[in-house]
ModelCIF file with pLDDT and N, C-alpha, C, O atoms, coordinates in Angstrom:
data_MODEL
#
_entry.id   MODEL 
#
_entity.id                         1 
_entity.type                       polymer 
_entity.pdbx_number_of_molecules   1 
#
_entity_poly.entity_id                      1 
_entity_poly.type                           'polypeptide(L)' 
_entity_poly.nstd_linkage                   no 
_entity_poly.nstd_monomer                   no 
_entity_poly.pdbx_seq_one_letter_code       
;(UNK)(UNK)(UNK)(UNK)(UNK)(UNK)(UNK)(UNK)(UNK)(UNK)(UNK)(UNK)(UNK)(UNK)(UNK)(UNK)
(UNK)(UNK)(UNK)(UNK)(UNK)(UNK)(UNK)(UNK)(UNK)(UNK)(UNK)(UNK)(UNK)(UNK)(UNK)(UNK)
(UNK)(UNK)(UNK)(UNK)(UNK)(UNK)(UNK)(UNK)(UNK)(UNK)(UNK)
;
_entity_poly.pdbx_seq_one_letter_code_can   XXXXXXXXXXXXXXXXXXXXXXXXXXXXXXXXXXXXXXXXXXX 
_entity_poly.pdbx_strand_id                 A 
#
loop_
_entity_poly_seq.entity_id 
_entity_poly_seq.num 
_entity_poly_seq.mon_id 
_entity_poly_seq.hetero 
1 1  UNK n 
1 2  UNK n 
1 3  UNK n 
1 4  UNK n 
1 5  UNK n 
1 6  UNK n 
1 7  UNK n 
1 8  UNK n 
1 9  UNK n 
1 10 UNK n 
1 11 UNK n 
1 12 UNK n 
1 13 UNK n 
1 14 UNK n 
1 15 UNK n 
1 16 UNK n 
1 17 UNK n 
1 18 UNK n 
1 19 UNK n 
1 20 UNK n 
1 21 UNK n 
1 22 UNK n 
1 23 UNK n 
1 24 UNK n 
1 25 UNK n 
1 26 UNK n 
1 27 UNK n 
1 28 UNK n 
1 29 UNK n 
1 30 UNK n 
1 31 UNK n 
1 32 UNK n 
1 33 UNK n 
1 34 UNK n 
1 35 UNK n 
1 36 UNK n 
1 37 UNK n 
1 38 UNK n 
1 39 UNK n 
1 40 UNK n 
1 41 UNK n 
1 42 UNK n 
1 43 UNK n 
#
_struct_asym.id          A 
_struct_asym.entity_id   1 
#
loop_
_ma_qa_metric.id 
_ma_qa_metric.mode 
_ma_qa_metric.name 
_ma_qa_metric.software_group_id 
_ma_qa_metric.type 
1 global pLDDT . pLDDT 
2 local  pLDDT . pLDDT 
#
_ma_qa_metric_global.metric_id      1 
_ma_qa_metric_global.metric_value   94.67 
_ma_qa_metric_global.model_id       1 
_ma_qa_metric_global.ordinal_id     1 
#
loop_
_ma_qa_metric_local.label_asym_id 
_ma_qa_metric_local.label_comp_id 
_ma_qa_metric_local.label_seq_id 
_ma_qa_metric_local.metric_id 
_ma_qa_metric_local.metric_value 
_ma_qa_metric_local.model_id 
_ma_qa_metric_local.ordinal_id 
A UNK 1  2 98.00 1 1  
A UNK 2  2 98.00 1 2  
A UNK 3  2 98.00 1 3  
A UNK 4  2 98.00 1 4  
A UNK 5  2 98.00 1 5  
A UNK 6  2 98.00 1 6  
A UNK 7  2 98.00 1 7  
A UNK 8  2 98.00 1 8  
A UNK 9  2 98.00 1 9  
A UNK 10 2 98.00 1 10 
A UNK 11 2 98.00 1 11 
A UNK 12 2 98.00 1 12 
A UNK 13 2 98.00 1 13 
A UNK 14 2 98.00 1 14 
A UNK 15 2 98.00 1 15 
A UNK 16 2 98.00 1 16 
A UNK 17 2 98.00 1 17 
A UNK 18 2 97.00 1 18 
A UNK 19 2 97.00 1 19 
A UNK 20 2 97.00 1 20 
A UNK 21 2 97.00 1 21 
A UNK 22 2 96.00 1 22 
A UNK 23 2 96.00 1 23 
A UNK 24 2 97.00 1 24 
A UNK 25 2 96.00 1 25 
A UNK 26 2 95.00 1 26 
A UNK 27 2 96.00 1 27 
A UNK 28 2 96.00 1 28 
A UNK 29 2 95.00 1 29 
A UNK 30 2 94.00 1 30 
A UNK 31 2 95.00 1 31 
A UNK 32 2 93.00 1 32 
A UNK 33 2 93.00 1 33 
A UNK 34 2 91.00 1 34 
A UNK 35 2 89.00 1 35 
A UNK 36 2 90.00 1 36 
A UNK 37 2 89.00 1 37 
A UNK 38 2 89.00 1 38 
A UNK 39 2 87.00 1 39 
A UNK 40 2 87.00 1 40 
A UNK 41 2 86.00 1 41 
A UNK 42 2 82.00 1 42 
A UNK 43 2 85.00 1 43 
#
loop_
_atom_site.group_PDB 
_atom_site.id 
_atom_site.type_symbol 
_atom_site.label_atom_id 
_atom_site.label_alt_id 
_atom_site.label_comp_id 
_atom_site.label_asym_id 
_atom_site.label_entity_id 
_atom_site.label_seq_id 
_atom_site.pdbx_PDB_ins_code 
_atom_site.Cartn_x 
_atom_site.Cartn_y 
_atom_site.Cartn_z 
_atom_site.occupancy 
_atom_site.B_iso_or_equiv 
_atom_site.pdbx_formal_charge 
_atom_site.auth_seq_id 
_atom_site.auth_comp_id 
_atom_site.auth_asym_id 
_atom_site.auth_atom_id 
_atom_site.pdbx_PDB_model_num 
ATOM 1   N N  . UNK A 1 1  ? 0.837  -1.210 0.000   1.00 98.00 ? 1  UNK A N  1 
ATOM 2   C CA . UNK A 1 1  ? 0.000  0.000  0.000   1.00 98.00 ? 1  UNK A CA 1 
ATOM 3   C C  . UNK A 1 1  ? 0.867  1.252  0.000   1.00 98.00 ? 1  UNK A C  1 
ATOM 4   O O  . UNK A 1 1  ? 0.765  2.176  -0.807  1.00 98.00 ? 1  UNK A O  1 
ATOM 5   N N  . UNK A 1 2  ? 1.646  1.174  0.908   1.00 98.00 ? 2  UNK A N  1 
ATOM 6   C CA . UNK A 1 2  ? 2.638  2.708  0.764   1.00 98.00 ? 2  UNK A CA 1 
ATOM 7   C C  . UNK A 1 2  ? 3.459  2.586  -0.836  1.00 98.00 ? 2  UNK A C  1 
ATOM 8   O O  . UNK A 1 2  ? 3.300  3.601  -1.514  1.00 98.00 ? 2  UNK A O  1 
ATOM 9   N N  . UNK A 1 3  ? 4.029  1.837  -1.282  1.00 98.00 ? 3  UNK A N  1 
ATOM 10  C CA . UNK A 1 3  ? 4.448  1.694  -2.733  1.00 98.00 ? 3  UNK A CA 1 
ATOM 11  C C  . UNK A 1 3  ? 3.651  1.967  -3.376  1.00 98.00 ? 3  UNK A C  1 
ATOM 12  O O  . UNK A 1 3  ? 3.914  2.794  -4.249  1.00 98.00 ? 3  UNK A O  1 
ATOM 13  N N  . UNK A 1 4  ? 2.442  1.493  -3.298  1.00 98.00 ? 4  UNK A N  1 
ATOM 14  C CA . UNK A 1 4  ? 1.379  2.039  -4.287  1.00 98.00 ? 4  UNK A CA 1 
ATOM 15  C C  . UNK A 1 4  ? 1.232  3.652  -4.534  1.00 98.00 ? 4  UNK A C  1 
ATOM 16  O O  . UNK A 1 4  ? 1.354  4.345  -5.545  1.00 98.00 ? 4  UNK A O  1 
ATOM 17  N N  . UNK A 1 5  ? 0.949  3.918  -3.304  1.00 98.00 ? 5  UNK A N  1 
ATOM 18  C CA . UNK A 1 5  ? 0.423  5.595  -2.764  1.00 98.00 ? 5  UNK A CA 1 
ATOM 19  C C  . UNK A 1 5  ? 2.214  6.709  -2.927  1.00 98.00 ? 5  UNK A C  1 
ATOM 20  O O  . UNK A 1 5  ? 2.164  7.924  -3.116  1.00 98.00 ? 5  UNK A O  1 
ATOM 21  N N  . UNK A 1 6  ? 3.550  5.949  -2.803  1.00 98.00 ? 6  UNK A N  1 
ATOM 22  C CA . UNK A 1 6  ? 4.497  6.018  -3.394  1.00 98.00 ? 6  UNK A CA 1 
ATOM 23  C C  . UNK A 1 6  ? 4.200  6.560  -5.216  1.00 98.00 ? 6  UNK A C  1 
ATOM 24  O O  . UNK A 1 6  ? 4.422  7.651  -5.741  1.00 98.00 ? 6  UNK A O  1 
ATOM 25  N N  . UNK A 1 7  ? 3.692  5.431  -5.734  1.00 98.00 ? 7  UNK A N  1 
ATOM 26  C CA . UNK A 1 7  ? 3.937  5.382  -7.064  1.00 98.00 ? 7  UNK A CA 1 
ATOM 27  C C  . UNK A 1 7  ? 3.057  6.832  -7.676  1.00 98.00 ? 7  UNK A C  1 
ATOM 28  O O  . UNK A 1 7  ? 3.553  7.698  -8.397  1.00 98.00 ? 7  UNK A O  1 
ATOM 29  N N  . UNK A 1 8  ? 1.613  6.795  -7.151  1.00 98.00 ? 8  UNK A N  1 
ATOM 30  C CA . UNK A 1 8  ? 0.539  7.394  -7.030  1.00 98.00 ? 8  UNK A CA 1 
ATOM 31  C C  . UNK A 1 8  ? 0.799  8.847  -7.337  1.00 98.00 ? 8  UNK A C  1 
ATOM 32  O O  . UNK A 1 8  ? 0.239  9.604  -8.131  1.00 98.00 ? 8  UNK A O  1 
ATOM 33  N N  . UNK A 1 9  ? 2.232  9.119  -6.129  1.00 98.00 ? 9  UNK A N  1 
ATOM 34  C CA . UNK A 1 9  ? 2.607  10.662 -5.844  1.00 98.00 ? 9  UNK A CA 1 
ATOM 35  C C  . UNK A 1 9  ? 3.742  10.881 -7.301  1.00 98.00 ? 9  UNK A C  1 
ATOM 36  O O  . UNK A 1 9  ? 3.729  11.859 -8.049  1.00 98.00 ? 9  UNK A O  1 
ATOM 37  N N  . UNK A 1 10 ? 4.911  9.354  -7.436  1.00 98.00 ? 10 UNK A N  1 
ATOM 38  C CA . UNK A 1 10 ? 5.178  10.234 -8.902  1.00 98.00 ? 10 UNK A CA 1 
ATOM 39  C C  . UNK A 1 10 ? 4.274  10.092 -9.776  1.00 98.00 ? 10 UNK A C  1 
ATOM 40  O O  . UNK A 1 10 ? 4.535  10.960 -10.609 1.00 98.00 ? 10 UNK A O  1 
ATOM 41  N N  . UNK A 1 11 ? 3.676  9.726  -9.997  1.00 98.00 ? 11 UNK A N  1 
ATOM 42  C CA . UNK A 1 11 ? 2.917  9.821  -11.501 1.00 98.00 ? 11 UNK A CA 1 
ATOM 43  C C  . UNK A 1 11 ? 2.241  11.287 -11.106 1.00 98.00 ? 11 UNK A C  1 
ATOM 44  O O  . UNK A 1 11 ? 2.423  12.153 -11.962 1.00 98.00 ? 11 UNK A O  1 
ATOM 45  N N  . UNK A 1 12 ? 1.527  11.668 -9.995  1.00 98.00 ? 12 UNK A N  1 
ATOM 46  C CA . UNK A 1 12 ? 1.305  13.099 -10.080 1.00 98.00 ? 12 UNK A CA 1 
ATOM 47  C C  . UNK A 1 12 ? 2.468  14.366 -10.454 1.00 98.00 ? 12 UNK A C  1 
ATOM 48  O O  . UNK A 1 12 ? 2.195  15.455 -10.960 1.00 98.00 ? 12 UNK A O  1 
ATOM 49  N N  . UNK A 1 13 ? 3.959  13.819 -10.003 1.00 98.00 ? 13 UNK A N  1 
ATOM 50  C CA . UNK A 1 13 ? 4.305  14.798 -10.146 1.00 98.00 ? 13 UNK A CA 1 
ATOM 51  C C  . UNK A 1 13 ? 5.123  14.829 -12.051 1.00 98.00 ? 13 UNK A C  1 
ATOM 52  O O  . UNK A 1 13 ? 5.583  15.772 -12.694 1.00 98.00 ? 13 UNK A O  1 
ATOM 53  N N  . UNK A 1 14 ? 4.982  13.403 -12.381 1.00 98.00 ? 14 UNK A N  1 
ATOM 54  C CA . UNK A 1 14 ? 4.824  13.208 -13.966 1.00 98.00 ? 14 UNK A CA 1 
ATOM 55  C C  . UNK A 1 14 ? 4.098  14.047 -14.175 1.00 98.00 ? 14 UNK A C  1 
ATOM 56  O O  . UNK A 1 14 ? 4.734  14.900 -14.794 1.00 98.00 ? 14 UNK A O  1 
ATOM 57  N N  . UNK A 1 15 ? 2.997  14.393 -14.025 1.00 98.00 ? 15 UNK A N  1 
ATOM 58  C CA . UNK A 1 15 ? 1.866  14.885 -14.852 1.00 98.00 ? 15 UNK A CA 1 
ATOM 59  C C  . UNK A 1 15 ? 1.817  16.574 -14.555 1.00 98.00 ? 15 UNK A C  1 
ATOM 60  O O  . UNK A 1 15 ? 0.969  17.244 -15.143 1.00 98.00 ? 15 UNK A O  1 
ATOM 61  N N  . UNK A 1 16 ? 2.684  17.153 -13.701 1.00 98.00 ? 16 UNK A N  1 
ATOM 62  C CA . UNK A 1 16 ? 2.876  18.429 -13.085 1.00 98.00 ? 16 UNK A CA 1 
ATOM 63  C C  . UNK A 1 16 ? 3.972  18.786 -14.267 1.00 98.00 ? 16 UNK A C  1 
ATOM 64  O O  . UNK A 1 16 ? 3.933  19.778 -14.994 1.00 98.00 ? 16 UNK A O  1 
ATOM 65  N N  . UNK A 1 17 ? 5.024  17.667 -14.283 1.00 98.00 ? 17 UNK A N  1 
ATOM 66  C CA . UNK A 1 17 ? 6.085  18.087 -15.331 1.00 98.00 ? 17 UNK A CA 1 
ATOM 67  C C  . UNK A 1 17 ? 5.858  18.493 -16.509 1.00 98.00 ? 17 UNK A C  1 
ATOM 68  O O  . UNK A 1 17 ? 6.159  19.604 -16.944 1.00 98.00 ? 17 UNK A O  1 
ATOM 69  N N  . UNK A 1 18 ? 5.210  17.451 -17.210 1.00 97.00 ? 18 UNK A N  1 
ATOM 70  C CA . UNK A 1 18 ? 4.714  17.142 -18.041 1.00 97.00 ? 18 UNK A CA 1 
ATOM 71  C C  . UNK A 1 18 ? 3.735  18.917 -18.503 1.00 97.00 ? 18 UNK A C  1 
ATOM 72  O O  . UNK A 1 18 ? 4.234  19.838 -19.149 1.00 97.00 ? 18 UNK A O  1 
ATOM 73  N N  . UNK A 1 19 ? 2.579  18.886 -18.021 1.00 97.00 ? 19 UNK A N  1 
ATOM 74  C CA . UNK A 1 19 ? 2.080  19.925 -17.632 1.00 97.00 ? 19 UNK A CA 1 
ATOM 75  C C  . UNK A 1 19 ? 2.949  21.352 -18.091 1.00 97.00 ? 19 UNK A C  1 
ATOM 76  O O  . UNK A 1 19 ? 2.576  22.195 -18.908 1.00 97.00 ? 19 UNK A O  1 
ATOM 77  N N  . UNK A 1 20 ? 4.125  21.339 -17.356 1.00 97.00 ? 20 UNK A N  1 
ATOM 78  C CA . UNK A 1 20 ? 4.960  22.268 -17.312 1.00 97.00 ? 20 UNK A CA 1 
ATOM 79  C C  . UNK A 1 20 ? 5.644  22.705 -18.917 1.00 97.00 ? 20 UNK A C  1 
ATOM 80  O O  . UNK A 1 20 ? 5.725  23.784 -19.505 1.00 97.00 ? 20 UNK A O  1 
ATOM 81  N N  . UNK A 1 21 ? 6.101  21.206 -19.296 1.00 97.00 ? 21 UNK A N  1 
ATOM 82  C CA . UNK A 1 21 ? 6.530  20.953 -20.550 1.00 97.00 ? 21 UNK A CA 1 
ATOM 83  C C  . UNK A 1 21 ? 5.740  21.636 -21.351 1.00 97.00 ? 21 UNK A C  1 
ATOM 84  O O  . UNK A 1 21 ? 6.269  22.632 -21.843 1.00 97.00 ? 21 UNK A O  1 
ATOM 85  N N  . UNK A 1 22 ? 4.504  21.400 -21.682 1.00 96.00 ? 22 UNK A N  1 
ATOM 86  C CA . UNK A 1 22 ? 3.484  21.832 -22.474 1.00 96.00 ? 22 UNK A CA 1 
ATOM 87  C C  . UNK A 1 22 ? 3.691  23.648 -22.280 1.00 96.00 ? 22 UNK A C  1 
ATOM 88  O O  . UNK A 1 22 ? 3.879  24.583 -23.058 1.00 96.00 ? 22 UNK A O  1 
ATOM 89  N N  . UNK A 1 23 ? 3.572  23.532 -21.157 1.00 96.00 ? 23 UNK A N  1 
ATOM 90  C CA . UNK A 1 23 ? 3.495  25.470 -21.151 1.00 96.00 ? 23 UNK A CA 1 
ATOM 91  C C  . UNK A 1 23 ? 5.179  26.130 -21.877 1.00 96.00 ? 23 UNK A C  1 
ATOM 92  O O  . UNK A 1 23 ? 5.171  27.066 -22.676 1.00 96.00 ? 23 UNK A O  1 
ATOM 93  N N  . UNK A 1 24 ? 6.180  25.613 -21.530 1.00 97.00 ? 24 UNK A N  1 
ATOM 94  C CA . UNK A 1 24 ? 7.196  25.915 -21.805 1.00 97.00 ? 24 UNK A CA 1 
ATOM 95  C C  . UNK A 1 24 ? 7.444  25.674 -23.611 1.00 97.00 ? 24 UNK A C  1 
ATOM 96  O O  . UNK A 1 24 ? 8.008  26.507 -24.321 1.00 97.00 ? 24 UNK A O  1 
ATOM 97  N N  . UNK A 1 25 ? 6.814  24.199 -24.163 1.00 96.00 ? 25 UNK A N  1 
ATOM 98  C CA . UNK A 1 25 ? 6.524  24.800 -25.654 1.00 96.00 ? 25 UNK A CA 1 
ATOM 99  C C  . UNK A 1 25 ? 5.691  25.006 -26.223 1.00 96.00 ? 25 UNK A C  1 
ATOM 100 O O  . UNK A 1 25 ? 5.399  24.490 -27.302 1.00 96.00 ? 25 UNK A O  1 
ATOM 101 N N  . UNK A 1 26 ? 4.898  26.100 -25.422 1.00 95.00 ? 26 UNK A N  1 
ATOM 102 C CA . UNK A 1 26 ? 3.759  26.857 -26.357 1.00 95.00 ? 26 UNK A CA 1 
ATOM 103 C C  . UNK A 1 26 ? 4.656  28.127 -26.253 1.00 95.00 ? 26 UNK A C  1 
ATOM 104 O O  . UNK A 1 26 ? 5.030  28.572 -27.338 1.00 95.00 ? 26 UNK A O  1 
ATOM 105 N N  . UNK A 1 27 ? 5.038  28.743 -25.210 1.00 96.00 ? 27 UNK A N  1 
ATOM 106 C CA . UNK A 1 27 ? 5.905  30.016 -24.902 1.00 96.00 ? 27 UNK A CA 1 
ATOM 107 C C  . UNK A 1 27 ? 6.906  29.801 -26.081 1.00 96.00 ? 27 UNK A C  1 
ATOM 108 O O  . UNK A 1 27 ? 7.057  30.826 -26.746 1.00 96.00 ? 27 UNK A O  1 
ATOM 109 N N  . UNK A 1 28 ? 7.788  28.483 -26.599 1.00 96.00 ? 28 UNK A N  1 
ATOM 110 C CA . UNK A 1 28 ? 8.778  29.116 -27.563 1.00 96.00 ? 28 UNK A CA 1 
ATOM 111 C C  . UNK A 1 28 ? 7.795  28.895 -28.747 1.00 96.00 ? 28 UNK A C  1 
ATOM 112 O O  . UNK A 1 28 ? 7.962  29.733 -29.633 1.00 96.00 ? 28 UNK A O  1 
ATOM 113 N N  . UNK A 1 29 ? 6.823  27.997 -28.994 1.00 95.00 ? 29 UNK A N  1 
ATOM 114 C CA . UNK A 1 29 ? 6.401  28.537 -30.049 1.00 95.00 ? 29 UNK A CA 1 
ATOM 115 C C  . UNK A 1 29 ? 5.676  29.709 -30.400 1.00 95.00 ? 29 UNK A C  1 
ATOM 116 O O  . UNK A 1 29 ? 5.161  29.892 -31.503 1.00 95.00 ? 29 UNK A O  1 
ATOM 117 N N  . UNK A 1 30 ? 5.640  30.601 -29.318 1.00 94.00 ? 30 UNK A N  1 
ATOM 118 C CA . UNK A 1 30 ? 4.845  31.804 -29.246 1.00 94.00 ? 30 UNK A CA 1 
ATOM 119 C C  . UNK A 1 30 ? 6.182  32.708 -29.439 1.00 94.00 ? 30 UNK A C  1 
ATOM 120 O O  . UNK A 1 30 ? 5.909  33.838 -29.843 1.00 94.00 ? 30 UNK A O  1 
ATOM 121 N N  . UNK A 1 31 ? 7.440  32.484 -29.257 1.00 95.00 ? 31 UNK A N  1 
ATOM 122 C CA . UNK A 1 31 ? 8.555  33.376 -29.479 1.00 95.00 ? 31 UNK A CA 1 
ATOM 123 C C  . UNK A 1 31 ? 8.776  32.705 -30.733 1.00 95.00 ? 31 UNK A C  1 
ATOM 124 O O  . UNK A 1 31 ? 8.711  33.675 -31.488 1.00 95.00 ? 31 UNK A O  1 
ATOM 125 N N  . UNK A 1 32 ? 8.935  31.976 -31.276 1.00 93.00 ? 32 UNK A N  1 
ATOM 126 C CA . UNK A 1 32 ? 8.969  31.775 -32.956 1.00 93.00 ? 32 UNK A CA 1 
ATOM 127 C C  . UNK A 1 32 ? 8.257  32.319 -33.839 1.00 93.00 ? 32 UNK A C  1 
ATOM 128 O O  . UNK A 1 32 ? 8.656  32.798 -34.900 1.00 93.00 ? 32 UNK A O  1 
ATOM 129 N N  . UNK A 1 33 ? 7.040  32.264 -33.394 1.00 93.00 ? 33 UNK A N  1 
ATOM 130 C CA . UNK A 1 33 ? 6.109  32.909 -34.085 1.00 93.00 ? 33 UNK A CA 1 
ATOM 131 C C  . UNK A 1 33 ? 6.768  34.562 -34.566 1.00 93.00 ? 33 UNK A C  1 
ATOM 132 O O  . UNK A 1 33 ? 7.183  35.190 -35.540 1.00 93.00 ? 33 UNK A O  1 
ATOM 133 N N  . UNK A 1 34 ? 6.512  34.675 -33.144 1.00 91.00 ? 34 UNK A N  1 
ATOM 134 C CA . UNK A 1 34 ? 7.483  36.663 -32.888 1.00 91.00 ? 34 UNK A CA 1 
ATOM 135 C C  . UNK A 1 34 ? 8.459  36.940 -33.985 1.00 91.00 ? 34 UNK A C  1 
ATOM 136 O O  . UNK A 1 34 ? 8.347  37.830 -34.829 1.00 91.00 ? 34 UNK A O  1 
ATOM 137 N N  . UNK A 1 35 ? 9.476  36.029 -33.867 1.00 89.00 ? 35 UNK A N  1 
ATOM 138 C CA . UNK A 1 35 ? 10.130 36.042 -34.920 1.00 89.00 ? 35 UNK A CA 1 
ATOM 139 C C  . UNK A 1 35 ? 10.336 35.794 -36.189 1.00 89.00 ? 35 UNK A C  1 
ATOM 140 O O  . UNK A 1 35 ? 11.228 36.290 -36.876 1.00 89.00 ? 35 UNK A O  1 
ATOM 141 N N  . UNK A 1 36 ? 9.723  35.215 -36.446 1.00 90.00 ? 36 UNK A N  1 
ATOM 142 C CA . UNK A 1 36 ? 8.963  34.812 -37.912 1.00 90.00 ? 36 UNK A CA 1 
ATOM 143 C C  . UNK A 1 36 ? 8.105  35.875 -38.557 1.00 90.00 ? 36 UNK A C  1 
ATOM 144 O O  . UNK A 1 36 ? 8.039  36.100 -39.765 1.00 90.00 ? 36 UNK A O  1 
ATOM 145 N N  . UNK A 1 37 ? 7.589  36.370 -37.789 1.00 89.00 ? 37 UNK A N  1 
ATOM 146 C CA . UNK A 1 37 ? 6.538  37.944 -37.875 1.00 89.00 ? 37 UNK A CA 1 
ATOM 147 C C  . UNK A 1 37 ? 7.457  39.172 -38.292 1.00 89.00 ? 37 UNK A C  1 
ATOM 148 O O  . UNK A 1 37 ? 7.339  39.815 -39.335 1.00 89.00 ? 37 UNK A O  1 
ATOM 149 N N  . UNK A 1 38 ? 8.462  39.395 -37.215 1.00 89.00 ? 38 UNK A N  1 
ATOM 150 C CA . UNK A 1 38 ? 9.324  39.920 -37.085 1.00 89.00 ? 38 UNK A CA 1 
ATOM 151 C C  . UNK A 1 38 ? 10.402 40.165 -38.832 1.00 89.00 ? 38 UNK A C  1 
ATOM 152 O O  . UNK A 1 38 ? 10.677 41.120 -39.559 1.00 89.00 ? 38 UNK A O  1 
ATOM 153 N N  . UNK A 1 39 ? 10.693 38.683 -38.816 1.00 87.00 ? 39 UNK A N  1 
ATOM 154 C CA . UNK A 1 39 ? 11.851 38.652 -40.037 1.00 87.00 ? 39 UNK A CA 1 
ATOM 155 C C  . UNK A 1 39 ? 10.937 38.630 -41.298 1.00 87.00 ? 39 UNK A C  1 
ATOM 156 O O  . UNK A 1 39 ? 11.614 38.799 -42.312 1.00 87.00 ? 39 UNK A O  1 
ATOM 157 N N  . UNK A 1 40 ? 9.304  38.438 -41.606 1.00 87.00 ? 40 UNK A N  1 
ATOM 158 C CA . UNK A 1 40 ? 9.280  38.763 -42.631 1.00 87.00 ? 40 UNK A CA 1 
ATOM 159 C C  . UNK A 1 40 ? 8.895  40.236 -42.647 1.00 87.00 ? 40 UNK A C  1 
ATOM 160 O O  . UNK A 1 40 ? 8.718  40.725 -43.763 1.00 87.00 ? 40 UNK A O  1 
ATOM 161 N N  . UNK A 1 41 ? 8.748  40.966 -41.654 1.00 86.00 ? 41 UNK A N  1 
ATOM 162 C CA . UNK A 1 41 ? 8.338  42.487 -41.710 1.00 86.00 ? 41 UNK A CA 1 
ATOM 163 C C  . UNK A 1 41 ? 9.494  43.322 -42.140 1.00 86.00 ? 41 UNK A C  1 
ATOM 164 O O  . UNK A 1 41 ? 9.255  44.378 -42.727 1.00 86.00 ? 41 UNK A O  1 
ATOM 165 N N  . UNK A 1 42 ? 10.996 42.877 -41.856 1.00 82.00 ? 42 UNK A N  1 
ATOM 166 C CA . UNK A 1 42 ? 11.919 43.524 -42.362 1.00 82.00 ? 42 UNK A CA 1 
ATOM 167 C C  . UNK A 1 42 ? 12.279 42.650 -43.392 1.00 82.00 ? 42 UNK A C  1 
ATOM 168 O O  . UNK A 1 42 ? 13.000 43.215 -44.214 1.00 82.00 ? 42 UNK A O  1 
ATOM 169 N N  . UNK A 1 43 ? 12.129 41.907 -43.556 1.00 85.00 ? 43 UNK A N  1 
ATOM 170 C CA . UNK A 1 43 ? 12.239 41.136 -45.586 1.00 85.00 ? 43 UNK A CA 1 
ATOM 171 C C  . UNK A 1 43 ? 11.321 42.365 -46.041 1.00 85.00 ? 43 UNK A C  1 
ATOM 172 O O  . UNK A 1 43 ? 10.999 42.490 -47.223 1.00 85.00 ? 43 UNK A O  1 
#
C-alpha cells in the first residue's frame, strides 16, 4: 500500500512536469512565431 500511494505521488508529479513541458513549448512557439513575424516584416 505505501508503494502504491508512493507510485501514485510520482505519476502526479509526472503529470505536473509534463504539464509544465506543455506550457514551456507553447511560450517558444509563441517566441517563434514573434520572430517569424518579425523577419518577414523587415524582408
Amino acid at each position: 500500500a505505501d508503494a502504491l500511494a508512493l507510485l501514485a505521488d510520482a505519476l502526479a508529479l509526472l503529470a505536473d512536469a509534463l504539464a509544465l513541458q506543455s506550457i514551456v513549448l507553447r511560450r517558444i512557439l509563441i517566441h517563434l512565431e514573434g520572430v517569424s513575424i518579425i523577419k518577414r516584416s523587415l524582408q
